[in-house]
Every structure is written in C-alpha cells, then in structure tokens.
C-alpha atoms as a PDB file:
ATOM      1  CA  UNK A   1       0.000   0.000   0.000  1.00  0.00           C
ATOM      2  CA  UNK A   2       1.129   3.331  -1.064  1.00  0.00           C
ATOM      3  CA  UNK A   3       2.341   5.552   1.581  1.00  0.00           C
ATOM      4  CA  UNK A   4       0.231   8.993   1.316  1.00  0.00           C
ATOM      5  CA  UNK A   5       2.307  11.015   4.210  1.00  0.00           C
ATOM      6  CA  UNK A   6       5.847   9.703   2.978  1.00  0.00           C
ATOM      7  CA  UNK A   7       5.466  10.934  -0.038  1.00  0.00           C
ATOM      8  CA  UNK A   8       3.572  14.443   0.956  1.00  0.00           C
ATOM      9  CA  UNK A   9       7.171  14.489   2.899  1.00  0.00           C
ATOM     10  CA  UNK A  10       8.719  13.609  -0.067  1.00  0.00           C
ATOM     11  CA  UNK A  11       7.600  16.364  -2.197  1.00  0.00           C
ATOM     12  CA  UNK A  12       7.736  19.048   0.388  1.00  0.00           C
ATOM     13  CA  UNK A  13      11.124  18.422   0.548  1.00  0.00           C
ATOM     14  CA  UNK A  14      11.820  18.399  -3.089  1.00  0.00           C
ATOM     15  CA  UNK A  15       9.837  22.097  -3.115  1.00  0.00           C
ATOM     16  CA  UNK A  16      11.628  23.673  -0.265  1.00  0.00           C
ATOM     17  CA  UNK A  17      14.885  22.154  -2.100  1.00  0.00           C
ATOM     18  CA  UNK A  18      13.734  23.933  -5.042  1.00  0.00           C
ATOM     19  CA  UNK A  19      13.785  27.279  -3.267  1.00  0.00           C
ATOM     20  CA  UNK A  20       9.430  27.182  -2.843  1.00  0.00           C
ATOM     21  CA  UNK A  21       9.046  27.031   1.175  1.00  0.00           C
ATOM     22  CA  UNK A  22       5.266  28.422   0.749  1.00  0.00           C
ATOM     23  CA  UNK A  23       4.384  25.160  -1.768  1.00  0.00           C
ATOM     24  CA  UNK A  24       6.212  22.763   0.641  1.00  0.00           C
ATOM     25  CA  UNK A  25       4.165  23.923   3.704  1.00  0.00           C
ATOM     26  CA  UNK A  26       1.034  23.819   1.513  1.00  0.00           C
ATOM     27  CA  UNK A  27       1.778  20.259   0.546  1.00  0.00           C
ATOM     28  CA  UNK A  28       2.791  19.003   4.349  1.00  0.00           C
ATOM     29  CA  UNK A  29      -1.218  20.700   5.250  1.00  0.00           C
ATOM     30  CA  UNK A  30      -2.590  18.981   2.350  1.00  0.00           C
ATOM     31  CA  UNK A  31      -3.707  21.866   0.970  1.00  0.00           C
ATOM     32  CA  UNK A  32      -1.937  22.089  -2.262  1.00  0.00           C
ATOM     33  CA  UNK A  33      -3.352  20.281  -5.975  1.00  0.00           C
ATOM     34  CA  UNK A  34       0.001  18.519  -5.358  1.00  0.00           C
ATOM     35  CA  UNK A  35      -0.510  16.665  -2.104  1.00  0.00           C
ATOM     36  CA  UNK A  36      -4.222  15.706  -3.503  1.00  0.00           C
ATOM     37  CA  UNK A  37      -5.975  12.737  -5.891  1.00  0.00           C
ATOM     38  CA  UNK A  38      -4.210  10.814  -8.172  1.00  0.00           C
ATOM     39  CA  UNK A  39      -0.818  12.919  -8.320  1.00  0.00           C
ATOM     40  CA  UNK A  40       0.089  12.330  -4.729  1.00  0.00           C
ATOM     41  CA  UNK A  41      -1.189   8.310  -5.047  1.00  0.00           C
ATOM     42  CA  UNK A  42       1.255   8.231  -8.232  1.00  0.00           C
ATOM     43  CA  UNK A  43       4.307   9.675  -6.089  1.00  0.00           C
ATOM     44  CA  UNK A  44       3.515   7.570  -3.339  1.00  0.00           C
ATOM     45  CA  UNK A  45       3.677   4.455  -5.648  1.00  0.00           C
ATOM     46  CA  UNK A  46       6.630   5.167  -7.014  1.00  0.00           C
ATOM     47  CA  UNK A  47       8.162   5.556  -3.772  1.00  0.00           C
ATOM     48  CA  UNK A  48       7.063   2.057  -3.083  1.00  0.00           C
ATOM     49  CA  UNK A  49       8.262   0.209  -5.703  1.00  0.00           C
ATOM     50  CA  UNK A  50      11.481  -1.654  -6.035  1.00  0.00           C
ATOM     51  CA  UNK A  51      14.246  -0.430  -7.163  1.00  0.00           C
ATOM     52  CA  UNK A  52      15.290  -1.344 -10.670  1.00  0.00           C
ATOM     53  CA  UNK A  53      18.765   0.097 -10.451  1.00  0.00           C
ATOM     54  CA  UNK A  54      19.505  -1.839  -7.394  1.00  0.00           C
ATOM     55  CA  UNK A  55      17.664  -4.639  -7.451  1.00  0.00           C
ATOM     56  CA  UNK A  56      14.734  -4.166  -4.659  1.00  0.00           C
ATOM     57  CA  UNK A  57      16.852  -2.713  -2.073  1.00  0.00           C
ATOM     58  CA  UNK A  58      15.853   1.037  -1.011  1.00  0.00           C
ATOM     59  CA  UNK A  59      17.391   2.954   1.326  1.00  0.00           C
ATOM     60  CA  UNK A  60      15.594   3.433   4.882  1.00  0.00           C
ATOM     61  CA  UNK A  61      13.308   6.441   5.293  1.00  0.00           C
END
C-alpha cells in the first residue's frame, strides 16, 4: 500500500529544495493540488516500488 504522508514528505522536501518554502508547507497541510488525488497516489507508488537500479533494495526512510 502506497504511503500517502511519505510521499507528501517527499515532495515538500523536493519544493523547499527547489527554493518554494510556501508550496512545501502547503503540501505538508494537504492543501496544495500537489498533495491531492491521483498525483500524490502516483508519487507515493513510485516511492514504493522496487528499485530497478539496485535490485529491490531502497534505502531506509
């Protein structure tokens, strides 16, 4: 099962990296397009699946 709140983390992270604090926030509240519907169950999926590169093993969160 895709995990919603790891990859909300995820992205917020990835915006305040980007220089975009006020997205990042938006996305941790759940208030942002981004941390909603099918976008945020499509990041949280790929977070979840193995990786190819690798072979299965992922680092720990």
């Amino acid at each position: 099962m895709a995990d919603v709140d790891a990859a909300r983390r995820f992205l917020a992270a990835e915006f305040e990296s980007a220089g975009l604090p006020h997205v990042a926030a938006d996305i941790l509240e759940g208030t942002s397009p981004f941390a909603q519907g099918a976008y945020i169950v499509a990041v949280a999926s790929a977070l979840a699946a193995p990786c190819v590169v690798c072979d299965g093993a992922r680092e720990a969160a």
